[in-house]
C-alpha atoms as a PDB file:
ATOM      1  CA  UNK A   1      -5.613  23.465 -15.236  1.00  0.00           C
ATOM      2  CA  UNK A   2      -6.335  26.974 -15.645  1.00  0.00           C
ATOM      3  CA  UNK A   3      -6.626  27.327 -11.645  1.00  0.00           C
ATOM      4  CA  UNK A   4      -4.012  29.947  -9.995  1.00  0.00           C
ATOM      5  CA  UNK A   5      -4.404  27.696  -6.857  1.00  0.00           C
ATOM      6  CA  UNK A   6      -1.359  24.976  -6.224  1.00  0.00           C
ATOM      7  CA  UNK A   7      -2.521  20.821  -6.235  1.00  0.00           C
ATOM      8  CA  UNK A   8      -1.724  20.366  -2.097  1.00  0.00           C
ATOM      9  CA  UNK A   9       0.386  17.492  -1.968  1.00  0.00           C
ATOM     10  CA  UNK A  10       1.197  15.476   1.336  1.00  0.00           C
ATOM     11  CA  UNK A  11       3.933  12.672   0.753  1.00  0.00           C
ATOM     12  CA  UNK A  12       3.457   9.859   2.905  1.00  0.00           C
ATOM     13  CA  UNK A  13       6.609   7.487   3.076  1.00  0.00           C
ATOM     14  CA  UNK A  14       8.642   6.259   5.852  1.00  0.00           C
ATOM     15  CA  UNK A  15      11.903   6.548   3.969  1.00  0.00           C
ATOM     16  CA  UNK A  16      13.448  10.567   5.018  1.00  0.00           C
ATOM     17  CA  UNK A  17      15.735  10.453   1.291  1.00  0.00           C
ATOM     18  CA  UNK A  18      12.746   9.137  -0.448  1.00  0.00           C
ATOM     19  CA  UNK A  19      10.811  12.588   0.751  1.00  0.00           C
ATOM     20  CA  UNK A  20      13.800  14.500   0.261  1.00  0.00           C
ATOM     21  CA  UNK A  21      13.858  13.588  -3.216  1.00  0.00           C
ATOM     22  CA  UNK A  22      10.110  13.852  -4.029  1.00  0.00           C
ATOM     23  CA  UNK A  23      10.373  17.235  -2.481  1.00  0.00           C
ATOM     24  CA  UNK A  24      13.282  18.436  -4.530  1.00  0.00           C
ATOM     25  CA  UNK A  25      11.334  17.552  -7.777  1.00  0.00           C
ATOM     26  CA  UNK A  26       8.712  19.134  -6.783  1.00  0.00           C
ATOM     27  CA  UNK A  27       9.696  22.548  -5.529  1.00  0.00           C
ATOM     28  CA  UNK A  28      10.164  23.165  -9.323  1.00  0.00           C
ATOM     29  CA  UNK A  29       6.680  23.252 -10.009  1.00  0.00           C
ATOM     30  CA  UNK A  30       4.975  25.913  -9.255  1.00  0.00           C
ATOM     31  CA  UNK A  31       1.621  24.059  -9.346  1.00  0.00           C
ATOM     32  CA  UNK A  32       2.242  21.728  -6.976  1.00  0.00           C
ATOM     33  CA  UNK A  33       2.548  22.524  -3.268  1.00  0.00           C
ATOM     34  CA  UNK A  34       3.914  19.889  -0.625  1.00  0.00           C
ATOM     35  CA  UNK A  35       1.808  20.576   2.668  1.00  0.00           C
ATOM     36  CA  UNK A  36       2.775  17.474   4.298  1.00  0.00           C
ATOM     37  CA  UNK A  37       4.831  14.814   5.381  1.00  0.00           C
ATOM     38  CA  UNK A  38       3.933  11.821   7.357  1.00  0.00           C
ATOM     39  CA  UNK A  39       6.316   9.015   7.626  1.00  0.00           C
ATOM     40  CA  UNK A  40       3.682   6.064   9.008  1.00  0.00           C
ATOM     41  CA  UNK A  41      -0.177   5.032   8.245  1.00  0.00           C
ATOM     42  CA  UNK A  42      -1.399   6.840  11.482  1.00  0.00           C
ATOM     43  CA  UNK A  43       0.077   9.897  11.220  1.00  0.00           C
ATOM     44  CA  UNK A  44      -0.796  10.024   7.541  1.00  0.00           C
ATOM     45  CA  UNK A  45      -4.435   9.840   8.159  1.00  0.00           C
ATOM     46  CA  UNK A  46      -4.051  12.949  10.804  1.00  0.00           C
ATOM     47  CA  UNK A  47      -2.555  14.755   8.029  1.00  0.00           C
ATOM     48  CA  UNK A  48      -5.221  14.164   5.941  1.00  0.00           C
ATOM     49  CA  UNK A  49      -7.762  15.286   7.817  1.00  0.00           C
ATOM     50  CA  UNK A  50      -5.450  17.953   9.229  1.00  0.00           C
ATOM     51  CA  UNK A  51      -4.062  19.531   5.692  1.00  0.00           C
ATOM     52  CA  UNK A  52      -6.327  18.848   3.414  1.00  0.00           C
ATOM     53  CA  UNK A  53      -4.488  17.677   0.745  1.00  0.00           C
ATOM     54  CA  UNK A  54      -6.108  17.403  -2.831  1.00  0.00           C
ATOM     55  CA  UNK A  55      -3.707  14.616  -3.756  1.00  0.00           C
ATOM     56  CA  UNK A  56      -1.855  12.330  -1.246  1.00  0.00           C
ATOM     57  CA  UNK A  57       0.954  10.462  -2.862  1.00  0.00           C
ATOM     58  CA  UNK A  58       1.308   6.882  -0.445  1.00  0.00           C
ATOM     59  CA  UNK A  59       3.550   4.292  -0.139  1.00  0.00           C
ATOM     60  CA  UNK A  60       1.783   0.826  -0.052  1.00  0.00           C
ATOM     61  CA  UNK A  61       4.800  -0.577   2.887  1.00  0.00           C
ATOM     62  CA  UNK A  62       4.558   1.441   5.923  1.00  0.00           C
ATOM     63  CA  UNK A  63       5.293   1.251   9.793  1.00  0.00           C
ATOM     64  CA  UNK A  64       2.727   1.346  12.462  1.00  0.00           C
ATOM     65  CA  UNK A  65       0.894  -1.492  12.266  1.00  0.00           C
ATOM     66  CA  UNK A  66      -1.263  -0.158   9.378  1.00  0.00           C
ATOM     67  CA  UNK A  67       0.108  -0.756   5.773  1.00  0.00           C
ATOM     68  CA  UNK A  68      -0.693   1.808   2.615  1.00  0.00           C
ATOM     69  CA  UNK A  69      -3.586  -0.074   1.499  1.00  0.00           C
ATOM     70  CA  UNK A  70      -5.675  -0.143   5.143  1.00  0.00           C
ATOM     71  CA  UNK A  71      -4.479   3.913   5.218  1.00  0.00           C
ATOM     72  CA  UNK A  72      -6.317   4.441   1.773  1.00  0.00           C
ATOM     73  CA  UNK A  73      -9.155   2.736   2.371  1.00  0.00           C
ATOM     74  CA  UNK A  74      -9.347   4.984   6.003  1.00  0.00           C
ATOM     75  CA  UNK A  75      -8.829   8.085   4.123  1.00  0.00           C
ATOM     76  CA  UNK A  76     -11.611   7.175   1.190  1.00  0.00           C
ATOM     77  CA  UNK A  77     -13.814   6.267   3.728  1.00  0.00           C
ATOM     78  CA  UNK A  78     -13.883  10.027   5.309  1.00  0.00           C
ATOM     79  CA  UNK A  79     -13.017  11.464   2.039  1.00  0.00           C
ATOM     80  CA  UNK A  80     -14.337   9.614  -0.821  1.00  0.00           C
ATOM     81  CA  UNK A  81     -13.220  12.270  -3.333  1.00  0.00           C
ATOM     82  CA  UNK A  82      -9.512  12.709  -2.329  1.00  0.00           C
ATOM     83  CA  UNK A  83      -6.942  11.085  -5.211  1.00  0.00           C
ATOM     84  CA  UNK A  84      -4.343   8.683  -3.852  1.00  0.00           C
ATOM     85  CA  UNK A  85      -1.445   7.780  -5.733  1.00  0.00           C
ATOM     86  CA  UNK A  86      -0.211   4.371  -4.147  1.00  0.00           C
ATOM     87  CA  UNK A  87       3.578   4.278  -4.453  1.00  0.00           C
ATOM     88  CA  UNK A  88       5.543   0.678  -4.197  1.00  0.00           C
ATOM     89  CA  UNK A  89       8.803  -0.647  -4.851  1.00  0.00           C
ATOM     90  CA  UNK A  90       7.072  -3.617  -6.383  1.00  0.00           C
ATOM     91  CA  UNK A  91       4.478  -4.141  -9.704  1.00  0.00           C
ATOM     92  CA  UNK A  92       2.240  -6.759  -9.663  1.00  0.00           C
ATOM     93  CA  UNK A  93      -1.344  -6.888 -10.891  1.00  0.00           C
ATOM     94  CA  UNK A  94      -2.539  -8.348  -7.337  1.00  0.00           C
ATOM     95  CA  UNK A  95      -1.482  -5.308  -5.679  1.00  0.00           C
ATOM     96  CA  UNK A  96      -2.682  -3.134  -8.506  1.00  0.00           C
ATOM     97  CA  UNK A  97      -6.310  -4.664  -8.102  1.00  0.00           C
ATOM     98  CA  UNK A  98      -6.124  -4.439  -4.492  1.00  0.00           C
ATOM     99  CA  UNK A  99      -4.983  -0.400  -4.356  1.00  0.00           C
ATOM    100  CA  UNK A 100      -7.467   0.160  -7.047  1.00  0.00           C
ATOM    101  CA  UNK A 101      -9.983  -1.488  -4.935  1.00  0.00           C
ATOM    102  CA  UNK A 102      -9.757   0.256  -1.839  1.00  0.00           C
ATOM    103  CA  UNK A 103      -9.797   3.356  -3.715  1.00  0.00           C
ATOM    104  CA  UNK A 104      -6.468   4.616  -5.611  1.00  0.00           C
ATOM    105  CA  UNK A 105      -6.746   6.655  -8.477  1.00  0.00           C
ATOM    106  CA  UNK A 106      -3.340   5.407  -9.617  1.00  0.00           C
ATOM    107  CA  UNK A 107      -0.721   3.016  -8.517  1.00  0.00           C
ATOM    108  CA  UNK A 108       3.189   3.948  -9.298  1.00  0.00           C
ATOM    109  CA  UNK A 109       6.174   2.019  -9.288  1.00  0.00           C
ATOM    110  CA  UNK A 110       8.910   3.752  -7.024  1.00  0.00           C
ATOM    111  CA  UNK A 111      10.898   4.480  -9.715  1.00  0.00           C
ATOM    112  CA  UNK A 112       8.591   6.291 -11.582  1.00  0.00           C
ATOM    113  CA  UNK A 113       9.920   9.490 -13.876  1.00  0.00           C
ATOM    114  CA  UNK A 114       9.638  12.712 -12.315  1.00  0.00           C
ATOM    115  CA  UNK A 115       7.711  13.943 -15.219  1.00  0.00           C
ATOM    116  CA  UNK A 116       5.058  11.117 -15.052  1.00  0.00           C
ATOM    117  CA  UNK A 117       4.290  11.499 -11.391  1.00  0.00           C
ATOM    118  CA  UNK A 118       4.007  14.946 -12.005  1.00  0.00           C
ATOM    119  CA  UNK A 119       1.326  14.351 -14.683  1.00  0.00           C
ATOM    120  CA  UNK A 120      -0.459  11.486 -13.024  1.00  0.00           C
ATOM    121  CA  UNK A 121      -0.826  13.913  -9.604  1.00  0.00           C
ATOM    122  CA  UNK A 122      -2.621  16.380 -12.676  1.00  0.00           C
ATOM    123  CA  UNK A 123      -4.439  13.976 -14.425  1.00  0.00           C
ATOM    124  CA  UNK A 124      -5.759  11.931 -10.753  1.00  0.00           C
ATOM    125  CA  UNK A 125      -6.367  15.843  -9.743  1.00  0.00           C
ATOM    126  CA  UNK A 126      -9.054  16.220 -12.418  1.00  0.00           C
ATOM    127  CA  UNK A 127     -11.020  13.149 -11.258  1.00  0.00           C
ATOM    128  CA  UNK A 128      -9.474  10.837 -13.492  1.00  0.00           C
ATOM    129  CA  UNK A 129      -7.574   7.220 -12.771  1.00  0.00           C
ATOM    130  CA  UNK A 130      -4.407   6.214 -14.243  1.00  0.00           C
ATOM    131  CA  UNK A 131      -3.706   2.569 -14.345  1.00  0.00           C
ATOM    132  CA  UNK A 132      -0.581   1.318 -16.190  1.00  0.00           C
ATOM    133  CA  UNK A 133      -0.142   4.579 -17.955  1.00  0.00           C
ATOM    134  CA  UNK A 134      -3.773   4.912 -19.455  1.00  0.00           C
ATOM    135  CA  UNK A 135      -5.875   7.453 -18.530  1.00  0.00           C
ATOM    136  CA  UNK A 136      -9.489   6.181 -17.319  1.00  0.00           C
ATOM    137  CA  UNK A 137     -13.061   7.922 -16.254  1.00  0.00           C
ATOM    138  CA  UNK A 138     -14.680   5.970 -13.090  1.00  0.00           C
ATOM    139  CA  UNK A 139     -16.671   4.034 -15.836  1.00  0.00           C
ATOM    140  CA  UNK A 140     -13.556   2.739 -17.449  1.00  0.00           C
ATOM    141  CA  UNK A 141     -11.950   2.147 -13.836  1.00  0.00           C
ATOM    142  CA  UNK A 142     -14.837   0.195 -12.918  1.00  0.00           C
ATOM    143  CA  UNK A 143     -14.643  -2.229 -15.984  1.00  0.00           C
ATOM    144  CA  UNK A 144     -10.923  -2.411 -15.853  1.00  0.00           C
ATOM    145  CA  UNK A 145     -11.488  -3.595 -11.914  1.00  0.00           C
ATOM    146  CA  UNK A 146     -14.338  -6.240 -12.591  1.00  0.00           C
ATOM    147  CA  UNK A 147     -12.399  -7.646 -15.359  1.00  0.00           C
ATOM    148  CA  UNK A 148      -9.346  -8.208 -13.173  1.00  0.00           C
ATOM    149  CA  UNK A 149     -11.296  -9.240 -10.347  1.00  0.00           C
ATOM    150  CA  UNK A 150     -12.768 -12.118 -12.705  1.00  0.00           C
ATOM    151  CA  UNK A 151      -9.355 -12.918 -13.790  1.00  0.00           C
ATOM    152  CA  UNK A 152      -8.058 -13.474 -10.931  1.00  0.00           C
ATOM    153  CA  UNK A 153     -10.128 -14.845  -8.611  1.00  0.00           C
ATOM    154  CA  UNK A 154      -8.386 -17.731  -7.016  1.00  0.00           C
ATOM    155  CA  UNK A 155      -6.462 -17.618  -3.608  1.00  0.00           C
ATOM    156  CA  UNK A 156      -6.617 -13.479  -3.323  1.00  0.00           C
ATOM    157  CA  UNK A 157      -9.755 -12.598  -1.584  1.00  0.00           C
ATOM    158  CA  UNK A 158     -11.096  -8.654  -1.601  1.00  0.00           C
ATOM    159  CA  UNK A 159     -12.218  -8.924   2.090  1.00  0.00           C
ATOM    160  CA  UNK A 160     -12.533  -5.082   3.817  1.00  0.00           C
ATOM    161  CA  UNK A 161     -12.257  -6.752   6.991  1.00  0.00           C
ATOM    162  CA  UNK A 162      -8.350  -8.668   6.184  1.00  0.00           C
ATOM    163  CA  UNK A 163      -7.811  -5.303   4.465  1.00  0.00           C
ATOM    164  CA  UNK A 164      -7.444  -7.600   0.950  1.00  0.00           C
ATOM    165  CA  UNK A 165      -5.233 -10.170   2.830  1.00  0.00           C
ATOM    166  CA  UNK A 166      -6.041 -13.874   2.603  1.00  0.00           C
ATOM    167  CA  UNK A 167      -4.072 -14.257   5.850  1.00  0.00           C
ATOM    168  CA  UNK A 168      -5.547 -14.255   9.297  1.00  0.00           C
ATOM    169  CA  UNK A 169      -4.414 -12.287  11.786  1.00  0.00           C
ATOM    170  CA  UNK A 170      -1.966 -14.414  13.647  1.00  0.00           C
ATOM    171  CA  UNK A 171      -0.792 -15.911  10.473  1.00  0.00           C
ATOM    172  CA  UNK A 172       0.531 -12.423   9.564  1.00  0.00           C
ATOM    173  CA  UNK A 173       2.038 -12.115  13.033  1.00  0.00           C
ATOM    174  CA  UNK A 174       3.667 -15.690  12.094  1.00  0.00           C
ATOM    175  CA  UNK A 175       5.350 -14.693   9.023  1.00  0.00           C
ATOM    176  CA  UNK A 176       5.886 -11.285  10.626  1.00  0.00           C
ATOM    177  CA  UNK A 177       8.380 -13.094  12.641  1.00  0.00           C
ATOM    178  CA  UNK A 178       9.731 -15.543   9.881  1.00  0.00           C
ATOM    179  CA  UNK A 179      10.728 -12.480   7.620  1.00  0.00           C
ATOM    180  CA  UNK A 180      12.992 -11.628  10.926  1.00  0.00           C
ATOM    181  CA  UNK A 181      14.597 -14.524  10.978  1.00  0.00           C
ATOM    182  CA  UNK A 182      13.020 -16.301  13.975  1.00  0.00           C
ATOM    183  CA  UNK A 183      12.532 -20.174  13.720  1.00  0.00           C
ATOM    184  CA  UNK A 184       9.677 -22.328  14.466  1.00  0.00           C
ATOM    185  CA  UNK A 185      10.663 -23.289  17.828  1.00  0.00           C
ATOM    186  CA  UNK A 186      11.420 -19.155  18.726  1.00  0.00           C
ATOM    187  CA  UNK A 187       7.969 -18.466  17.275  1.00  0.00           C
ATOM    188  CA  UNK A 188       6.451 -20.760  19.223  1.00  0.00           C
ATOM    189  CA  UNK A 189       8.332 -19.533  22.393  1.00  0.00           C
ATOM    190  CA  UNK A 190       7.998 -15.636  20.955  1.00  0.00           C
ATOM    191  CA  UNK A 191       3.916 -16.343  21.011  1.00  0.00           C
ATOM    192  CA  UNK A 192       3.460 -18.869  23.403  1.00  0.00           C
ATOM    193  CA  UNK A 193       1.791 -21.742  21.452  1.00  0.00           C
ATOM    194  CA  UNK A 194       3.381 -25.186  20.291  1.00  0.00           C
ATOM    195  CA  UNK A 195       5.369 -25.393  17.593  1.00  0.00           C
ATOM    196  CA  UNK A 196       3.068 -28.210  16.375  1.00  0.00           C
ATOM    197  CA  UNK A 197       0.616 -25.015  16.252  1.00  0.00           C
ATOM    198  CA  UNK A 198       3.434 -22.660  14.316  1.00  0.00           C
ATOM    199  CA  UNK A 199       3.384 -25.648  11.873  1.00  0.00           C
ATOM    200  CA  UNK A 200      -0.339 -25.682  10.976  1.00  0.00           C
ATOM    201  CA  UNK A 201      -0.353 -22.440  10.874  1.00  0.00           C
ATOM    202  CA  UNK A 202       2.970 -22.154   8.023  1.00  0.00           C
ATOM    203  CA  UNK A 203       0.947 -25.073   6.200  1.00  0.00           C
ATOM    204  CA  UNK A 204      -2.179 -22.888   5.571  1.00  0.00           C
ATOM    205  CA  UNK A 205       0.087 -20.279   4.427  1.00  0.00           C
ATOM    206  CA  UNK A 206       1.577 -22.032   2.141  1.00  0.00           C
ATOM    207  CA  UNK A 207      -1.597 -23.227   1.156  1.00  0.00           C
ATOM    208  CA  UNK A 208      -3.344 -19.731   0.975  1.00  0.00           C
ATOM    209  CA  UNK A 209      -0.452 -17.955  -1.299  1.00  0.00           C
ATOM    210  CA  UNK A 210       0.014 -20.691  -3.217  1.00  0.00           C
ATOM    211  CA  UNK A 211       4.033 -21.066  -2.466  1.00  0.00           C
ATOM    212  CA  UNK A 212       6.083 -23.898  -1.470  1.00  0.00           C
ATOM    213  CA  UNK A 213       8.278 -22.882   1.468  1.00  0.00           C
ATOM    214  CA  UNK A 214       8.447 -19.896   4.300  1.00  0.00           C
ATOM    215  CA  UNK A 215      11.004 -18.045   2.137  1.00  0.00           C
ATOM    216  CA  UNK A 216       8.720 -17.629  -0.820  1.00  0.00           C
ATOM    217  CA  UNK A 217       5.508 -16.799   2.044  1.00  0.00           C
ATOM    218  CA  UNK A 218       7.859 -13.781   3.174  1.00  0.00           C
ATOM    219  CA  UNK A 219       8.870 -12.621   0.051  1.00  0.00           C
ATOM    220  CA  UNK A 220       4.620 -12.570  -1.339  1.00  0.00           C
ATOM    221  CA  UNK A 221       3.546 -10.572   2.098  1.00  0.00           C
ATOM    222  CA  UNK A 222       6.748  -8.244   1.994  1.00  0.00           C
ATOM    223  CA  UNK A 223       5.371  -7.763  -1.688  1.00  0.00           C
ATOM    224  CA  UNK A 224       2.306  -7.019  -0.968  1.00  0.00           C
ATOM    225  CA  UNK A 225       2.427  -4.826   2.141  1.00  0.00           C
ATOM    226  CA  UNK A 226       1.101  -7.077   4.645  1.00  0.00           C
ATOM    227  CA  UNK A 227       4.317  -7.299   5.964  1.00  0.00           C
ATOM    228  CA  UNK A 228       7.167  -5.330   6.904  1.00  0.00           C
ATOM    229  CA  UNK A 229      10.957  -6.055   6.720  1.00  0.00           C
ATOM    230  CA  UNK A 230      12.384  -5.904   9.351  1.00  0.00           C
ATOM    231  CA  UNK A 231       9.190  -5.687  11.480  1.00  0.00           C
ATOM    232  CA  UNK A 232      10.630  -7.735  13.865  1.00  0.00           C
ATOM    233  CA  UNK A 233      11.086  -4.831  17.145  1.00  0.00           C
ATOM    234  CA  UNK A 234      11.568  -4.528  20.705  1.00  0.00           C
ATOM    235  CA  UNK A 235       8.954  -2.199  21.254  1.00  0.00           C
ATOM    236  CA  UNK A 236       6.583  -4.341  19.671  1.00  0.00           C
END
């Protein structure tokens, strides 16, 4: 870029080898300086007002009640200019519109090539957005978004207050529980409602993501960040 100063890069990712890894390809370039770690959403946003970071690469799954997406759109919100890469083990275009949406200037699939993330964290560094590979100016960004929006309104509502979540609060603590493997009836006892309530409350899931049984409702909020494998904890 013709600038003798390093991008500052914080990682944000709850997985230690995941870091470890990210760091190792990076302490090869000598553009590119990690100042950061953070392994959960709360800690990531006192980084980034801590470090100042000119790129913050973030996964979209995290622990600590707050997933990558609500982070993001935390971070924008104080520092509108700052470029965050979303990171996921999953691709779909839902999650692309919703990362966009809040604010990502790109959104990466986990396994990513070294040598791509290193040229989207330049190319997002220079004010630019890179959305499935192609390079785009805010103008381009912005049509790309509406057009997706358009497409796929349905079910998937861009609501800042459900942090782009159809699901209500207590349905999310509902199939928090179902991806641990907790029945109706241990729901209902877990929360202290009827299960007659747990059921209502599975049906306008099922309604809501548009799937046919509590396996496939886990699976689509796992996917999408709203919930967390494994979520399920004692100190809850």
């Amino acid at each position: 870029m013709g600038n003798n100063n390093p991008i500052r890069l914080l990682i944000v990712d709850d997985h230690p080898l995941f870091r470890a890894g990210l760091e190792q390809v990076m302490k090869y370039e000598d553009h590119i300086l990690i100042v950061g770690q953070s392994g959960d959403g709360k800690r990531a946003i006192e980084d980034a007002r801590r470090l100042s970071p000119d790129v913050i690469l973030l996964d979209v799954n995290l622990p600590g009640g707050m997933n990558g997406l609500q982070v993001a759109r935390q971070i924008k919100s104080e520092r509108p200019n700052l470029p965050i890469i979303i990171l996921t083990a999953y691709h779909d275009t839902e999650q692309v519109v919703h990362a966009i949406s809040v604010g990502a200037s790109s959104y990466c699939p986990k396994e990513v090539k070294p040598e791509e993330l290193i040229q989207i964290i330049e190319v997002v560094r220079q004010g630019y957005y890179v959305i499935d590979k192609v390079r785009m100016t805010k103008e381009q960004r912005d049509k790309w978004l509406d057009d997706q929006i358009r497409e796929l309104s349905g079910p998937y509502t861009i609501d800042g207050d459900e942090h782009y979540s159809p699901l209500s609060p207590r349905e999310t603590e509902i199939l928090k529980h179902v991806t641990g493997g907790m029945s109706n009836k241990e729901i209902a006892y877990k929360l202290g409602i009827s299960q007659q309530t747990v059921k209502n409350h599975m049906t306008s899931v099922l309604k809501k993501l548009n799937v046919d049984d509590r396996t496939q409702a886990a699976i689509t909020a796992i996917r999408r960040g709203w919930v967390r494998v494994n979520s399920e904890s004692k100190d809850e």
